[in-house]
Protein backbone atom coordinates (compact mmCIF):
# COMPACT_ATOMS: atom_id res chain seq x y z
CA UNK A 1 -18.22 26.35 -8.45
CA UNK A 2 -16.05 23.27 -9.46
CA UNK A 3 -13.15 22.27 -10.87
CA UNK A 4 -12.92 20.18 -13.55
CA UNK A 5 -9.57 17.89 -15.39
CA UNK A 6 -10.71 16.70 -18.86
CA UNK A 7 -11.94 13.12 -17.70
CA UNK A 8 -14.36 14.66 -14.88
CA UNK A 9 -16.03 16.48 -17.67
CA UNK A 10 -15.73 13.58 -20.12
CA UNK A 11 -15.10 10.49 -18.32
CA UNK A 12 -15.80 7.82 -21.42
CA UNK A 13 -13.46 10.10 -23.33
CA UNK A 14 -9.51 9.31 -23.86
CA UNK A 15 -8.01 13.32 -22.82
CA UNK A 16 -6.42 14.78 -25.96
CA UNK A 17 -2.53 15.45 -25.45
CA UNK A 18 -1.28 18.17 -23.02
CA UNK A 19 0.50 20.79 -24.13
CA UNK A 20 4.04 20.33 -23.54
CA UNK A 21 5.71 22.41 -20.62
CA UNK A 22 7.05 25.50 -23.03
CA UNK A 23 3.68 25.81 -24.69
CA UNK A 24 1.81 25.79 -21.31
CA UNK A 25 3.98 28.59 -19.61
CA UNK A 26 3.64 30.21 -23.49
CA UNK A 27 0.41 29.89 -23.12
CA UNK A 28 -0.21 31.15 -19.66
CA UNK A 29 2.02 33.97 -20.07
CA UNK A 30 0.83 35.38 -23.29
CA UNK A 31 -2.95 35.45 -21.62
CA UNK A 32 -1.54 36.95 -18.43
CA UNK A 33 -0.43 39.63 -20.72
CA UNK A 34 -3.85 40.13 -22.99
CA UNK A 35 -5.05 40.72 -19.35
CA UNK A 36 -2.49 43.36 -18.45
CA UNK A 37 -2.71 45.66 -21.82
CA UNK A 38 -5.11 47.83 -21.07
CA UNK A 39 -5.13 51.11 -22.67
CA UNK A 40 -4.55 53.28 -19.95
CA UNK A 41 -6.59 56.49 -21.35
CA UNK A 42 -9.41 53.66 -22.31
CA UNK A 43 -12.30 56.13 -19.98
CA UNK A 44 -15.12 56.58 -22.75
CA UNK A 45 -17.28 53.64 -22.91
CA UNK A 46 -16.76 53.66 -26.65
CA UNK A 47 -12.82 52.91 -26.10
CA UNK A 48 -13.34 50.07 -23.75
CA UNK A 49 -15.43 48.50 -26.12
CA UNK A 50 -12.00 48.73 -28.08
CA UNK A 51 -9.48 47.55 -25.28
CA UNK A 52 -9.01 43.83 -25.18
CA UNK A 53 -8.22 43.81 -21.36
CA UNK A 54 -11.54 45.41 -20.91
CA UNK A 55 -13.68 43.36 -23.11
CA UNK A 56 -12.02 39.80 -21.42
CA UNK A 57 -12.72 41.41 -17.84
CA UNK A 58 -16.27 42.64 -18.62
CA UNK A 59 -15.42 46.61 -18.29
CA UNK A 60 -16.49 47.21 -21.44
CA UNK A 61 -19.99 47.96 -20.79
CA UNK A 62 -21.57 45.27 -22.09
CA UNK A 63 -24.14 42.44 -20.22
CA UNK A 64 -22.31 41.24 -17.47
CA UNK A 65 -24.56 38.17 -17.79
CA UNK A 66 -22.96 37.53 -21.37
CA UNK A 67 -19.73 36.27 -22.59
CA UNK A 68 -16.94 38.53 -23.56
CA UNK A 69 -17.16 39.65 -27.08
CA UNK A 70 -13.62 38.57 -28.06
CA UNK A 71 -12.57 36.22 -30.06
CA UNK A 72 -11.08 33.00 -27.97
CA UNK A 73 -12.02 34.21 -24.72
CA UNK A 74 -12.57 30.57 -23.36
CA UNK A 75 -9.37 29.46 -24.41
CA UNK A 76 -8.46 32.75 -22.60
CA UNK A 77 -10.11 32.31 -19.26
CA UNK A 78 -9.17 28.54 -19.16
CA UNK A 79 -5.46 29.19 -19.33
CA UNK A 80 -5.43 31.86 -16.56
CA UNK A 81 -7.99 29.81 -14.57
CA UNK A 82 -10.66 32.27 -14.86
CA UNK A 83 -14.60 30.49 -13.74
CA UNK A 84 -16.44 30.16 -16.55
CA UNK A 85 -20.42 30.65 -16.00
CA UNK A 86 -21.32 26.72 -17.08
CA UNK A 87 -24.39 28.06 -19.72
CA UNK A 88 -21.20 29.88 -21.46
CA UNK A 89 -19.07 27.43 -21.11
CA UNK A 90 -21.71 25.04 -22.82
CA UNK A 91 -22.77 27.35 -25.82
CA UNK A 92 -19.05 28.39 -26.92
CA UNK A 93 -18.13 24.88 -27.07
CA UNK A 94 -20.96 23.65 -29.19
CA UNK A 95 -20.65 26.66 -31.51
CA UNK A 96 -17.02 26.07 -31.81
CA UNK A 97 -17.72 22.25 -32.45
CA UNK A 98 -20.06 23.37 -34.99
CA UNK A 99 -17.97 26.23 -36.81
CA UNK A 100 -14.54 25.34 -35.94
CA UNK A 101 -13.30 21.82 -35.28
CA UNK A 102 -9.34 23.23 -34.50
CA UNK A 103 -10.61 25.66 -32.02
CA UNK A 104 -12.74 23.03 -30.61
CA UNK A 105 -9.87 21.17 -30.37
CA UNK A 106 -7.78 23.55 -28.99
CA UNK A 107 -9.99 24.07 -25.61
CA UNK A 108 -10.20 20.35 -25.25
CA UNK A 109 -6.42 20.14 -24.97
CA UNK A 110 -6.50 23.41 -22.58
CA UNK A 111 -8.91 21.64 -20.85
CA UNK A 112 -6.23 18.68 -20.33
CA UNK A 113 -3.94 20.55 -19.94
CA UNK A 114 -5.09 23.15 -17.68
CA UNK A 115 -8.48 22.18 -16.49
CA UNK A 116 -11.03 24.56 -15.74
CA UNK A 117 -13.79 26.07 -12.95
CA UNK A 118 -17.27 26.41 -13.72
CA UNK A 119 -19.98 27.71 -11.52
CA UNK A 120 -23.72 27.13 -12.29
């Protein structure tokens, strides 16, 4: 497991801006909370599936081996300083380079601004 800034991971790069400090506790805060809503009757398989808590903290049933299946999980798990599994890490970021250059560019600039721990 390691911790990473920006310029460990990308040391010939120039880091992107930090969020400023309101969008960082924002930020923090709001992912905190997507951690904390669990639906409290979510017991059937079938609901956790549903529950966004569940699905980010891999009690929905699904391959604990594979990412969540939720939509910005990595910005997620990078703002509450989650570890990321590195093979994860690696494939959401070249999809979202591929697909989505904003999103892409958002986890850069969590990156900066939060950094992030990835285990092998």
């Amino acid at each position: 497991m390691t911790t990473h800034t920006y310029t460990t991971l990308y040391p010939e790069q120039t880091p992107p801006e930090c969020w400023s400090e309101a969008e960082t506790k924002h930020l923090r805060n709001t992912a905190f909370a997507m951690l904390g809503e669990h639906w409290q009757h979510s017991n059937r398989l079938s609901e956790r599936r549903e529950c966004g808590a569940c699905v980010l903290t891999k009690r929905d049933g699904t391959d604990k081996h594979a990412p969540p299946n939720y939509a910005g999980w990595l910005r997620v798990y990078i703002q509450i300083h989650r570890t990321v599994p590195q093979t994860w890490f690696d494939a959401e970021l070249s999809e979202a380079q591929a697909d989505n250059q904003l999103y892409h560019d958002a986890i850069l600039r969590d990156i900066a601004t939060f950094g992030i721990t990835l285990t092998d």
